[in-house]
C-alpha atoms as a PDB file:
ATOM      1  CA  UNK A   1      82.776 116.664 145.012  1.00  0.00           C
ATOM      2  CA  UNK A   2      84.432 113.211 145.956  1.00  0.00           C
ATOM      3  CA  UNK A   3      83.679 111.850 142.840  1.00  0.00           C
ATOM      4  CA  UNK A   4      85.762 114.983 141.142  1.00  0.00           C
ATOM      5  CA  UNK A   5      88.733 113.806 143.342  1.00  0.00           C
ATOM      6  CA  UNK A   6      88.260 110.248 142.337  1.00  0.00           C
ATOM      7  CA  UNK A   7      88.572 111.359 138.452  1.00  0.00           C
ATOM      8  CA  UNK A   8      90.914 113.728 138.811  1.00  0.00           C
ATOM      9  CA  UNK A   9      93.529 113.882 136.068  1.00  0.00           C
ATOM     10  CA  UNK A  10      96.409 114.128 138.453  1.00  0.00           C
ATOM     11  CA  UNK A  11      97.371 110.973 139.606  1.00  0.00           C
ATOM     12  CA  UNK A  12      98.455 112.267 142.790  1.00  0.00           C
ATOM     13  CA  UNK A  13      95.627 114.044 143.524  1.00  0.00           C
ATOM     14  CA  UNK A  14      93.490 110.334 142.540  1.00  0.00           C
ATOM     15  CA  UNK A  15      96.268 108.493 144.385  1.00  0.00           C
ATOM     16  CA  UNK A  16      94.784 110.379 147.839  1.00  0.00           C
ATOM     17  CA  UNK A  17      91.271 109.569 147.014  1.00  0.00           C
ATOM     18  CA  UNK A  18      91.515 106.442 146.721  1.00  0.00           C
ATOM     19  CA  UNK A  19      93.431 106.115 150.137  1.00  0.00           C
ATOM     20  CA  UNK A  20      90.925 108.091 151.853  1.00  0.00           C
ATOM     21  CA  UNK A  21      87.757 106.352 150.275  1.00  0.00           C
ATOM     22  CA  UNK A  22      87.220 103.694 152.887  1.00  0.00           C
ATOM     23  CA  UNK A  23      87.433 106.139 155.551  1.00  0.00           C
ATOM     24  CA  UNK A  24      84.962 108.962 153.198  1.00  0.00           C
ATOM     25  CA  UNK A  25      82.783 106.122 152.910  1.00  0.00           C
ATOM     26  CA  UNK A  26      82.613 104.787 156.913  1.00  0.00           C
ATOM     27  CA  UNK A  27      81.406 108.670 157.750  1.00  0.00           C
ATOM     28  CA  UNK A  28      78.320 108.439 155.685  1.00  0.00           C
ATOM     29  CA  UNK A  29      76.359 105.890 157.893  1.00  0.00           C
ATOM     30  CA  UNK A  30      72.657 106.832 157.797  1.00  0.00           C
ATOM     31  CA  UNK A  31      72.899 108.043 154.620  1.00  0.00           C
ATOM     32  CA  UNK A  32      72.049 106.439 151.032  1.00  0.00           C
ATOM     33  CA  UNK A  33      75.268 105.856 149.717  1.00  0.00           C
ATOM     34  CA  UNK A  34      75.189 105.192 145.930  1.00  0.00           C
ATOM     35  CA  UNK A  35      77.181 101.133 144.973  1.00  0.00           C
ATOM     36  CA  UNK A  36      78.853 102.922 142.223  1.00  0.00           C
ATOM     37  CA  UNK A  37      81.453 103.943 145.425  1.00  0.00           C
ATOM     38  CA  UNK A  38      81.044  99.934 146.590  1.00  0.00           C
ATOM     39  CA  UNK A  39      82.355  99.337 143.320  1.00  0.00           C
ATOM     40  CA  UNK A  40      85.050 101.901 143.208  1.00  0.00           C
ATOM     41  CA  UNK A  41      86.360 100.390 146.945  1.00  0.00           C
ATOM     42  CA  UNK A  42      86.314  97.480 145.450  1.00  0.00           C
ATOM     43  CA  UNK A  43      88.375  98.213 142.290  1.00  0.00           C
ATOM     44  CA  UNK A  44      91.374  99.862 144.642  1.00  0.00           C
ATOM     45  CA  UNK A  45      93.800  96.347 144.147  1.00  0.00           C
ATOM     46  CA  UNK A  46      93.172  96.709 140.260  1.00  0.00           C
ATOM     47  CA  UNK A  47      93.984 100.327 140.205  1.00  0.00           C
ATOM     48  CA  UNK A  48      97.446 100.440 142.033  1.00  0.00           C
ATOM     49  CA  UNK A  49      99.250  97.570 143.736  1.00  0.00           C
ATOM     50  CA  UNK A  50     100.506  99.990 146.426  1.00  0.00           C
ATOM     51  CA  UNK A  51     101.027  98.330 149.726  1.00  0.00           C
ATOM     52  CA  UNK A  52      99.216 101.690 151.326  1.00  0.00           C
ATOM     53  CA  UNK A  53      96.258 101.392 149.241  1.00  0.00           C
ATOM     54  CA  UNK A  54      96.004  97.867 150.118  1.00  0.00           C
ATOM     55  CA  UNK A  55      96.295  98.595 153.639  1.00  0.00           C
ATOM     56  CA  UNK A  56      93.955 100.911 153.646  1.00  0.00           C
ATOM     57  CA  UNK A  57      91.533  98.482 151.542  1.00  0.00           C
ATOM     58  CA  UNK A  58      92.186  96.254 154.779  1.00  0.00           C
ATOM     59  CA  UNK A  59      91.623  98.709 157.841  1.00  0.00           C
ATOM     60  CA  UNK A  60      87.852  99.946 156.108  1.00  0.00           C
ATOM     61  CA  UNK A  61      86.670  96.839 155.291  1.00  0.00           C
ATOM     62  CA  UNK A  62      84.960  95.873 158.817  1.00  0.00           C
ATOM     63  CA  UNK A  63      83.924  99.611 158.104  1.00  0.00           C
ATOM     64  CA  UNK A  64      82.471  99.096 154.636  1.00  0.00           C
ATOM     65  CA  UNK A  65      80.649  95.562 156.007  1.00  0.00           C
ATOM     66  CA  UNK A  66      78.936  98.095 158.842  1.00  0.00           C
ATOM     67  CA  UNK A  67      78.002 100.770 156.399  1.00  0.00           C
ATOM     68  CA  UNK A  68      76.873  98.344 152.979  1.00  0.00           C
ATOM     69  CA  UNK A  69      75.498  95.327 155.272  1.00  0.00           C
ATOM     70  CA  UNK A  70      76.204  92.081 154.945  1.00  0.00           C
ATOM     71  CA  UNK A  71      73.916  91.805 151.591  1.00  0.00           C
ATOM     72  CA  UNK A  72      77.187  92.934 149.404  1.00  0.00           C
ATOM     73  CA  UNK A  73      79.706  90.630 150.616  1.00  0.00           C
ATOM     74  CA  UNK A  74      78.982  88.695 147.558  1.00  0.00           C
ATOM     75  CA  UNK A  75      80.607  91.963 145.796  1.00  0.00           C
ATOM     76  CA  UNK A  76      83.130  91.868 148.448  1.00  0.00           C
ATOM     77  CA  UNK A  77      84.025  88.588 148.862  1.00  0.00           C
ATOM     78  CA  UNK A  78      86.647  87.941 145.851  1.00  0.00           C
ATOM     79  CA  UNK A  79      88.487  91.611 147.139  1.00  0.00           C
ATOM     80  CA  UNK A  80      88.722  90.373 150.668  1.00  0.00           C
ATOM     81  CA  UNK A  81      89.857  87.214 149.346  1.00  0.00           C
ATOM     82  CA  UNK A  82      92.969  89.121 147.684  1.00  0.00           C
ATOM     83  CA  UNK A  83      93.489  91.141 150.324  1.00  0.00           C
ATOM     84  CA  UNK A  84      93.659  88.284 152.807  1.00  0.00           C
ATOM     85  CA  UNK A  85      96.556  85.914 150.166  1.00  0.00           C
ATOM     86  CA  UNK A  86      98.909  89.104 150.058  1.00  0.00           C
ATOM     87  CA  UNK A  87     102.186  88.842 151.345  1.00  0.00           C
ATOM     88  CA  UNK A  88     102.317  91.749 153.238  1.00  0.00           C
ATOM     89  CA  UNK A  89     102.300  91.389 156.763  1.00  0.00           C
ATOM     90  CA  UNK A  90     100.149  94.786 157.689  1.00  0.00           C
ATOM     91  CA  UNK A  91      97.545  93.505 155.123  1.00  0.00           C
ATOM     92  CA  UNK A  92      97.354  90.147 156.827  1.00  0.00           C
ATOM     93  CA  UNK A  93      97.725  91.529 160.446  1.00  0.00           C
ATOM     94  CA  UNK A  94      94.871  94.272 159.846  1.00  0.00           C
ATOM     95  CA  UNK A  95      92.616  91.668 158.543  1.00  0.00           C
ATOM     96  CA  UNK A  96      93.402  89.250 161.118  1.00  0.00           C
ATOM     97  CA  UNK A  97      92.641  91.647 163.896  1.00  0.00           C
ATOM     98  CA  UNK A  98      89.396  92.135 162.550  1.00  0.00           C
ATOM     99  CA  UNK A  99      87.900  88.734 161.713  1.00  0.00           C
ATOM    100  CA  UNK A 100      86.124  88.879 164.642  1.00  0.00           C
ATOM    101  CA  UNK A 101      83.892  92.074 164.193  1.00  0.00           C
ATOM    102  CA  UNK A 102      83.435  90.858 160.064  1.00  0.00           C
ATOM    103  CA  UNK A 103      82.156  87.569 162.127  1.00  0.00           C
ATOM    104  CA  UNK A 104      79.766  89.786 164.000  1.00  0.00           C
ATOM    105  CA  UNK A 105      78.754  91.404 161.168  1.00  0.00           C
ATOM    106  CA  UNK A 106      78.172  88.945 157.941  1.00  0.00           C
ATOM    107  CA  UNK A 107      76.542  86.020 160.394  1.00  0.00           C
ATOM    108  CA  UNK A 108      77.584  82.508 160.782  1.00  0.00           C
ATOM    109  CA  UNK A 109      77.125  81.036 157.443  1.00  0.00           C
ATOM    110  CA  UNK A 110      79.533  83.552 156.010  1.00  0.00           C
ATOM    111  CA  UNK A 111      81.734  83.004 159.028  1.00  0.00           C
ATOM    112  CA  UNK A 112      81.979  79.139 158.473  1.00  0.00           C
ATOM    113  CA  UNK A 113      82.209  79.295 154.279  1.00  0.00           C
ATOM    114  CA  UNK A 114      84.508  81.542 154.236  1.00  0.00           C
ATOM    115  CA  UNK A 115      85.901  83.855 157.412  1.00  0.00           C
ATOM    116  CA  UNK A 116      87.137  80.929 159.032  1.00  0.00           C
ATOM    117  CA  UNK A 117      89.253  79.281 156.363  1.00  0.00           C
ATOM    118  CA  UNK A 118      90.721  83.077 156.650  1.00  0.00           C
ATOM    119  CA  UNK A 119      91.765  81.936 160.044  1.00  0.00           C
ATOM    120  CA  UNK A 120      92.636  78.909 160.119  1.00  0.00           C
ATOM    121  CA  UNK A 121      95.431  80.291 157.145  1.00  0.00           C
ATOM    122  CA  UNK A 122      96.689  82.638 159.065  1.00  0.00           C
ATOM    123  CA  UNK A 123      97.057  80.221 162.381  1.00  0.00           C
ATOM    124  CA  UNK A 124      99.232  78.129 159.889  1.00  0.00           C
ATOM    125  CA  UNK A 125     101.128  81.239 158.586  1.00  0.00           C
ATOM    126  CA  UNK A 126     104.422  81.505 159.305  1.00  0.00           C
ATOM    127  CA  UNK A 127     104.763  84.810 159.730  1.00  0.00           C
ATOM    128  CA  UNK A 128     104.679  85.312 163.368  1.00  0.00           C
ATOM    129  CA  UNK A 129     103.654  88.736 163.096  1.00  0.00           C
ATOM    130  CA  UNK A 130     100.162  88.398 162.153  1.00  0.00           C
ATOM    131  CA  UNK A 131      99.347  87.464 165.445  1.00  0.00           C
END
């Protein structure tokens, strides 16, 4: 039924799919979730450069980590890359206040290649709001 949202021909009706598919995804913990919906999480920035789809991207990815595992972040990695250089501050903020819990999650190699030089960017951001 999800997927019929996803595909929908109005773009409205698409627009709130995609919104809502980090959070559709988080509720299906214990149960075999196809990649194909990895993928389609992942394809959200290349979709629609809305700064509420991009938010949303940001507040389900600790979400997505705990759901997937830490064996996709290679599929991840280049999205929450993105996600962490935009310019808007609720992207960076969201992400920021999560680091922590994606640390937990993806282990300390991760962490040290590439969580941490998250970090230390946003430390030397000047955008005070982020933290």
């Amino acid at each position: 039924m999800y997927i019929g949202l996803l595909e929908d021909k109005d773009r409205k009706v698409k627009y709130i799919a995609y919104k809502h598919l980090g959070k559709f995804l988080v509720t299906m913990k214990g149960i075999q979730i196809d990649t194909w919906f990895l993928k389609l999480f992942v394809s959200i920035p290349h979709l629609d450069k809305s700064k509420e789809l991009m938010y949303q991207c940001a507040f389900n990815f600790p979400g997505i980590i705990h759901i997937f595992g830490a064996e996709v972040w290679n599929e991840l990695s280049e999205h929450y890359g993105k996600l962490a250089k935009l310019s808007d501050q609720w992207v960076k903020r969201t992400l920021a206040y999560s680091l922590h819990e994606m640390a937990k999650m993806l282990g300390n190699t991760i962490t040290e290649t590439e969580l941490l030089p998250v970090a230390m960017w946003y430390l030397n951001d000047s955008d005070s709001e982020i933290w």
